[in-house]
C-alpha atoms as a PDB file:
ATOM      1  CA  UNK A   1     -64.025 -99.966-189.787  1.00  0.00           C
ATOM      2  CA  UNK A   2     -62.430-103.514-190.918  1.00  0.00           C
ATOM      3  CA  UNK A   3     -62.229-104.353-186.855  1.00  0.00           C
ATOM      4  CA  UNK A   4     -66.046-102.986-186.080  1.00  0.00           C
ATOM      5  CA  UNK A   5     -67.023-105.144-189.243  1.00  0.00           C
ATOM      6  CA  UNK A   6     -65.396-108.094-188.174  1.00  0.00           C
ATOM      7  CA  UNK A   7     -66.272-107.830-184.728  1.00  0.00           C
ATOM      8  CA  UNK A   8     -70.203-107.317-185.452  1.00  0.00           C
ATOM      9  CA  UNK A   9     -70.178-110.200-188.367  1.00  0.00           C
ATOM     10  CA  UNK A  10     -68.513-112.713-185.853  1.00  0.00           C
ATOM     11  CA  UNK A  11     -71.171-111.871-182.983  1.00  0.00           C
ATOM     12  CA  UNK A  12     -73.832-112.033-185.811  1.00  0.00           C
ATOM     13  CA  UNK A  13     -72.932-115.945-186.513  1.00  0.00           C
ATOM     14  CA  UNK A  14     -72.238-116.163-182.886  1.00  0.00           C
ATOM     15  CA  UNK A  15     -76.093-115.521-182.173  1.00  0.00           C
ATOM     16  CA  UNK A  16     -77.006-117.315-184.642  1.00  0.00           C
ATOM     17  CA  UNK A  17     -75.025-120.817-184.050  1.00  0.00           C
ATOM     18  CA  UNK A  18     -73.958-121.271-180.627  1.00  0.00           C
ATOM     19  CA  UNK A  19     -76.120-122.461-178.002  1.00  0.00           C
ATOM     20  CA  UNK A  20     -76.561-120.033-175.399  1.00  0.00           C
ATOM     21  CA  UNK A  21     -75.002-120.172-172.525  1.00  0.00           C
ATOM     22  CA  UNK A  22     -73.536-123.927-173.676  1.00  0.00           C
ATOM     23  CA  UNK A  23     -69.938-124.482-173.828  1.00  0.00           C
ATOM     24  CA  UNK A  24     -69.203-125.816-177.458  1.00  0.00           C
ATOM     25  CA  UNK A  25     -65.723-126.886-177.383  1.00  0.00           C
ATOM     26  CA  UNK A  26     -63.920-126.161-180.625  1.00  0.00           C
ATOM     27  CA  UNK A  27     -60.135-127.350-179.740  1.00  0.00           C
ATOM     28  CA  UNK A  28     -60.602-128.793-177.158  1.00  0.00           C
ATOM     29  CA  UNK A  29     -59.782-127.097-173.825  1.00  0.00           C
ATOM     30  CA  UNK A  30     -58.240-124.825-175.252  1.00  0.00           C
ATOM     31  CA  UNK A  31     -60.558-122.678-177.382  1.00  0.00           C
ATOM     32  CA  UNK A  32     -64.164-122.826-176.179  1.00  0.00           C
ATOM     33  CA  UNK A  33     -67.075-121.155-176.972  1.00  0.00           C
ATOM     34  CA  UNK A  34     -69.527-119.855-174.707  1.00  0.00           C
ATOM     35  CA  UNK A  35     -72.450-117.514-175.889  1.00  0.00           C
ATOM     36  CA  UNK A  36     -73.467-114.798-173.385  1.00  0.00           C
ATOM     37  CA  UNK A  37     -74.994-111.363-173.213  1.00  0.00           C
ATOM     38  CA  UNK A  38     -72.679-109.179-171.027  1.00  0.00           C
ATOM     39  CA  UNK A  39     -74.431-106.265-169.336  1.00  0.00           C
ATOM     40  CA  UNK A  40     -71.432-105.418-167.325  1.00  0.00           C
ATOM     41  CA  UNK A  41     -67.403-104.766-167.930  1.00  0.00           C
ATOM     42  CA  UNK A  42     -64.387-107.103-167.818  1.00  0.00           C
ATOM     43  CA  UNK A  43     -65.530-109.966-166.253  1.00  0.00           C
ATOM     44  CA  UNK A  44     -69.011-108.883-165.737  1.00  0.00           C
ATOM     45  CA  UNK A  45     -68.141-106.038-163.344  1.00  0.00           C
ATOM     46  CA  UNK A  46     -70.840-103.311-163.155  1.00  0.00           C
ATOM     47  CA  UNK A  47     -73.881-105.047-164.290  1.00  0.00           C
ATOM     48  CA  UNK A  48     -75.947-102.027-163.079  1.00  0.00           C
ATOM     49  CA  UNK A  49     -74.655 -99.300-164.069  1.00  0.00           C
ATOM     50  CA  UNK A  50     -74.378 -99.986-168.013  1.00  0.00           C
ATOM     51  CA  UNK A  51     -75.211 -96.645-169.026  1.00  0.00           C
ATOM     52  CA  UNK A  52     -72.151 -95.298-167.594  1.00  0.00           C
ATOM     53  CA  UNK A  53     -69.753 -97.914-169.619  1.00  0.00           C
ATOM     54  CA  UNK A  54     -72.010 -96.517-172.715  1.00  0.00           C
ATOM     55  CA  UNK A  55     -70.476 -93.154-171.837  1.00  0.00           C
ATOM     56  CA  UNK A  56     -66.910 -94.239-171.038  1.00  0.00           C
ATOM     57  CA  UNK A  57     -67.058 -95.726-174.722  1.00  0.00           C
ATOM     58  CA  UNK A  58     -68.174 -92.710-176.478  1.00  0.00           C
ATOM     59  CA  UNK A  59     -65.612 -90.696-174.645  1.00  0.00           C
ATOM     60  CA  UNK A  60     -63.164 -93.080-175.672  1.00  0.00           C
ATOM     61  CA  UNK A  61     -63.959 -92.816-179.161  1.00  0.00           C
ATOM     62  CA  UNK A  62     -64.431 -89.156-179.442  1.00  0.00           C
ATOM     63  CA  UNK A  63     -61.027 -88.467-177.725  1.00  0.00           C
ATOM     64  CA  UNK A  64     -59.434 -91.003-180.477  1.00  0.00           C
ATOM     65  CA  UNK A  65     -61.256 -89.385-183.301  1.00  0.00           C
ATOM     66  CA  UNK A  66     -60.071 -86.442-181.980  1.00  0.00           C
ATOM     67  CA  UNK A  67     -56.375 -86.841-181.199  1.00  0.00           C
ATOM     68  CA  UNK A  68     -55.950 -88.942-185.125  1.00  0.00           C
ATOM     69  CA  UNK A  69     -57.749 -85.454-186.512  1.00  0.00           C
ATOM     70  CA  UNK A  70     -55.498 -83.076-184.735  1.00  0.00           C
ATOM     71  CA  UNK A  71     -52.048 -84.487-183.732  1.00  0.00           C
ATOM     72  CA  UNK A  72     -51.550 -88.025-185.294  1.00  0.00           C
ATOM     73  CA  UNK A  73     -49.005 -87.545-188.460  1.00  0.00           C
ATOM     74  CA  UNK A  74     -47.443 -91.364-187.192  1.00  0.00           C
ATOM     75  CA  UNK A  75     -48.586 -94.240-189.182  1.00  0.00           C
ATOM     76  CA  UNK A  76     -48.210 -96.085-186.680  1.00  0.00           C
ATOM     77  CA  UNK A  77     -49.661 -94.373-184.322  1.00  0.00           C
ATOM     78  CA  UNK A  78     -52.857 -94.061-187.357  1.00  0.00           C
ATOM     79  CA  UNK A  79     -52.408 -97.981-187.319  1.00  0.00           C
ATOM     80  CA  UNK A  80     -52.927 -98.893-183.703  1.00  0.00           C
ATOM     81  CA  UNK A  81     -55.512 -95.753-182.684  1.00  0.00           C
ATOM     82  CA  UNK A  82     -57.066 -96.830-185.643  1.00  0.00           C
ATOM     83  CA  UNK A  83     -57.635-100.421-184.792  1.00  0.00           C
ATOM     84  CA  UNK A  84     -58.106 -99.737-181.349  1.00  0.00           C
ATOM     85  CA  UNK A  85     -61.110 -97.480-182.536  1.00  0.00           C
ATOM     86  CA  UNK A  86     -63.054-100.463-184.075  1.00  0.00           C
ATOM     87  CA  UNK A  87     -62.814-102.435-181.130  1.00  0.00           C
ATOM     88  CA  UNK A  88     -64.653 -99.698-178.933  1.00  0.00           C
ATOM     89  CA  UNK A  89     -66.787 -99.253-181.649  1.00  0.00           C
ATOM     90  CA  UNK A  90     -67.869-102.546-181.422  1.00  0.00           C
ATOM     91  CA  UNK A  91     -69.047-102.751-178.160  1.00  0.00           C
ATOM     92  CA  UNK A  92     -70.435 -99.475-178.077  1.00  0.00           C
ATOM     93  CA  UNK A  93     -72.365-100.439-180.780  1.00  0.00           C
ATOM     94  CA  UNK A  94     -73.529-103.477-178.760  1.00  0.00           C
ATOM     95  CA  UNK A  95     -74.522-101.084-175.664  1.00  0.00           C
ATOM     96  CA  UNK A  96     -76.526 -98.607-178.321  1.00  0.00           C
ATOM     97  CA  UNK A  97     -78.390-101.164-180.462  1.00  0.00           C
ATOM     98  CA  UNK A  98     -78.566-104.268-178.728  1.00  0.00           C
ATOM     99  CA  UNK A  99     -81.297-105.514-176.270  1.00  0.00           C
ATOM    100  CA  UNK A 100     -82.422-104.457-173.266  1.00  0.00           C
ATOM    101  CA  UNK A 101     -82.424-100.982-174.826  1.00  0.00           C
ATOM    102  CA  UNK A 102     -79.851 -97.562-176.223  1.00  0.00           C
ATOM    103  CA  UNK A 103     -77.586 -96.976-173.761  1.00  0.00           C
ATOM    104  CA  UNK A 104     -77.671-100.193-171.730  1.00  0.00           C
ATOM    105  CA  UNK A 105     -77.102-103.217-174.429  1.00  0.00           C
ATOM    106  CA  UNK A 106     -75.417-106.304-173.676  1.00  0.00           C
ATOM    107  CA  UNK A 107     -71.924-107.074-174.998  1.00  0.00           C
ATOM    108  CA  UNK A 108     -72.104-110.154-176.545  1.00  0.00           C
ATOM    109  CA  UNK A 109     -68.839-112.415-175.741  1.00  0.00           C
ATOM    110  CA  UNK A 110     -68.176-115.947-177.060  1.00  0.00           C
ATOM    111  CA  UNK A 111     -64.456-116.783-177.062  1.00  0.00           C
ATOM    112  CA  UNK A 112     -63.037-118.505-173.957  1.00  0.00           C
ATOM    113  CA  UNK A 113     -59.403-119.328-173.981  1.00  0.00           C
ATOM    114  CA  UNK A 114     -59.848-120.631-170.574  1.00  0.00           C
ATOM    115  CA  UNK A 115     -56.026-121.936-170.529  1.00  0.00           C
ATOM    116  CA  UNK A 116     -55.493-117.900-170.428  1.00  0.00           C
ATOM    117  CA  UNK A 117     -57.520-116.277-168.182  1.00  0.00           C
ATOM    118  CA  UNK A 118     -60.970-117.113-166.925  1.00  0.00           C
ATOM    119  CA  UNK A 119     -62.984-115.101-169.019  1.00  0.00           C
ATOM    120  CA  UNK A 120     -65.224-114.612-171.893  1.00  0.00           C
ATOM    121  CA  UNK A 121     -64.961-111.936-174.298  1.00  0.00           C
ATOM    122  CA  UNK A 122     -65.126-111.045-178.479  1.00  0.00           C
ATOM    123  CA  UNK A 123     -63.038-109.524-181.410  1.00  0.00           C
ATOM    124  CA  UNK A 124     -63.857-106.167-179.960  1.00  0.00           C
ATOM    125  CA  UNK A 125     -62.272-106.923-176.413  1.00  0.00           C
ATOM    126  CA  UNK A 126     -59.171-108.819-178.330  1.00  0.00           C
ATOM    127  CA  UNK A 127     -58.464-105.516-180.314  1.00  0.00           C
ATOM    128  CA  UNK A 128     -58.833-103.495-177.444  1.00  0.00           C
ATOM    129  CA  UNK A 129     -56.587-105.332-175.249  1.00  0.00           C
ATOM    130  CA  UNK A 130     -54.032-105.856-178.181  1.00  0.00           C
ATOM    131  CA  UNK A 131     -53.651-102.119-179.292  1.00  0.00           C
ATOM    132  CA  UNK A 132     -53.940-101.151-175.711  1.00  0.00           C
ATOM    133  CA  UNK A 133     -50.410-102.807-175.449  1.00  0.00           C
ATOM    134  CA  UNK A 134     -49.938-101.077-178.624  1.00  0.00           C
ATOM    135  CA  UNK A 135     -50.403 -97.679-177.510  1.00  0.00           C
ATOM    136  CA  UNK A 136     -47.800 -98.711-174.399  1.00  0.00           C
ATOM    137  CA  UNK A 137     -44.789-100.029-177.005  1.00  0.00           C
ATOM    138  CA  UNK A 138     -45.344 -96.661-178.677  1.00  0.00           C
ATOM    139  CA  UNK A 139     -44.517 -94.488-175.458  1.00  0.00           C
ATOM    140  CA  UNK A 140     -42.099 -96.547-174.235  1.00  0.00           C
ATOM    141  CA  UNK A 141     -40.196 -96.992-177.593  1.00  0.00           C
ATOM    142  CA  UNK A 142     -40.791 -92.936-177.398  1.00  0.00           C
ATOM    143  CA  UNK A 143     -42.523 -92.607-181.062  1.00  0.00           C
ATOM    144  CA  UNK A 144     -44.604 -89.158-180.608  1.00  0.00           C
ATOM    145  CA  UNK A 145     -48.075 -88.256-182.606  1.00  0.00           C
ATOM    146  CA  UNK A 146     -46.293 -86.717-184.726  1.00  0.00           C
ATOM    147  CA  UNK A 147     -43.742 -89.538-185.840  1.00  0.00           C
ATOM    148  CA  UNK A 148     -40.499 -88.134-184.366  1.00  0.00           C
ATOM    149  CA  UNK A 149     -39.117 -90.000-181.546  1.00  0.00           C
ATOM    150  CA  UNK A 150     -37.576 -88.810-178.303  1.00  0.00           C
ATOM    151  CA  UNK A 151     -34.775 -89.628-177.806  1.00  0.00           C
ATOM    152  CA  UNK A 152     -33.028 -91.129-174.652  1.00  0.00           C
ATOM    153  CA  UNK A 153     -30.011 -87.791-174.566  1.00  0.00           C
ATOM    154  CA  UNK A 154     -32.837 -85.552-175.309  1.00  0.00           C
ATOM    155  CA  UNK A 155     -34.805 -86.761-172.244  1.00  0.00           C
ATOM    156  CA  UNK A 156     -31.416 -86.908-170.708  1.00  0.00           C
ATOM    157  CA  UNK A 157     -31.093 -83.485-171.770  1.00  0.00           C
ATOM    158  CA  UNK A 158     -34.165 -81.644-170.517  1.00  0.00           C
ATOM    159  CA  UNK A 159     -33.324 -83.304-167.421  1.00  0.00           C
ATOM    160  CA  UNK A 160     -29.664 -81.678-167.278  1.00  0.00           C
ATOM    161  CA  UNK A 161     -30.958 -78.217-168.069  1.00  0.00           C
ATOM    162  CA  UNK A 162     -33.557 -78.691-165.249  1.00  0.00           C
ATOM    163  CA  UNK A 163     -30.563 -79.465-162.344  1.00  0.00           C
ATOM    164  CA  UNK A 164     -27.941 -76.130-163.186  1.00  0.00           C
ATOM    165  CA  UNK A 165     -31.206 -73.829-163.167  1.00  0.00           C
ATOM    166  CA  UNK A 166     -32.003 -75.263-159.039  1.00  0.00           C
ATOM    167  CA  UNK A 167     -28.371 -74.899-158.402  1.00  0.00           C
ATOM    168  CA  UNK A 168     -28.236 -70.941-159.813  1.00  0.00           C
ATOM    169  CA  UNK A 169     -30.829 -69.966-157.708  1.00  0.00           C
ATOM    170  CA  UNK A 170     -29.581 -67.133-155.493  1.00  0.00           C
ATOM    171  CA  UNK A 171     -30.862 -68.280-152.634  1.00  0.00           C
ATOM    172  CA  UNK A 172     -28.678 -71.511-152.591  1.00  0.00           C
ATOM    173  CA  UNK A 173     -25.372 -71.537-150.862  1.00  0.00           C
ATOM    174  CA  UNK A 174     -22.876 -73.145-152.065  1.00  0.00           C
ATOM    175  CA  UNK A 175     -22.274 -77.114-151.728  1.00  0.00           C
ATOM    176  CA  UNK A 176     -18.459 -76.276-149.683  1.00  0.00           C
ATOM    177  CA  UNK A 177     -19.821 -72.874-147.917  1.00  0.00           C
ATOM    178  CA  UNK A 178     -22.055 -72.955-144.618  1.00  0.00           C
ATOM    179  CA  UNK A 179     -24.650 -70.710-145.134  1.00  0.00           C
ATOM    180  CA  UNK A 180     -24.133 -67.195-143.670  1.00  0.00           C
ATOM    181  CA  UNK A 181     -26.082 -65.901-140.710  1.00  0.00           C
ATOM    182  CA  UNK A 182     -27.179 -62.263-140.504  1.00  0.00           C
ATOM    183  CA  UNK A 183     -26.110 -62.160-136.786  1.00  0.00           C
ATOM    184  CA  UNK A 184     -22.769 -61.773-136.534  1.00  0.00           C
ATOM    185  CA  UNK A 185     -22.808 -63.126-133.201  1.00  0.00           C
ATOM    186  CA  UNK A 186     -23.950 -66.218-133.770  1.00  0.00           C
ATOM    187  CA  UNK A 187     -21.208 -66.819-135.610  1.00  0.00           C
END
């Protein structure tokens, strides 16, 4: 809730003392900001069909709610679902409450790092992205829900029992024999 707070305070005094739509360069080049109303997704993508990202949000958050009630016994894991939570809270809460109307708000966005990629977005979209990398560290580094971690000779494992099962199949011949015909002719 610390990320949804922060996210929703900073587009509060964002509202309320930027210029809309008016760059107001704060170091220079390289942190700018720019007050807009976002009906769309990344880089204003979808602009009419706002009531679906509505959905895709709530999904989102249900299935995290969901998978840190049921399977999550990782802090870690708790940390970076957690945090990754209040940033899709926060712009859901901007598509349910926010003008034109529920369901098809605007995202308000005001940081541009322009330096970094051309585009405008808010605490919400920085936590997203962040624990979205999070979530990848986590499966690569092979930490599970549950706090154990895979390891690389238990993948290397499952993978060895897999290969003599294929090979003690009946059916196979073996690698040095030809396989035997049923017509003794032919052979």
């Amino acid at each position: 809730m610390l990320v949804l707070a922060a996210d929703q305070l900073s587009k509060h005094f964002a509202i309320q003392n930027l210029p809309p739509e008016q760059p107001v360069h704060i170091l220079g080049d390289f942190l700018i900001f720019y007050l807009i109303r976002n009906s769309g997704a990344a880089f204003s993508l979808g602009e009419d069909v706002t009531w679906i990202f509505s959905l895709a949000l709530a999904a989102v958050a249900i299935a995290i709610i969901w998978l840190m009630i049921t399977r999550v016994r990782s802090r870690a894991w708790a940390i970076v679902l957690g945090l990754l939570l209040g940033g899709v809270l926060g712009n859901l809460s901007d598509r349910l409450l926010r003008a034109p109307g529920f369901g098809v708000g605007h995202v308000v966005d005001f940081i541009n790092t322009p330096w970094m990629m051309p585009a405008i977005y808010n605490v919400a979209d920085m936590f997203i992205v962040t624990m979205m990398i999070g979530v990848a560290v986590l499966v690569f580094t092979g930490l599970r829900f549950d706090g154990t971690r895979e390891s690389r000779a238990t993948a290397e494992g499952a993978r060895a029992e897999e290969a003599p099962a294929e090979e003690a199949s009946p059916d196979a011949a073996a690698p040095d024999e030809a396989p035997a015909s049923a017509d003794p002719a032919k052979d």
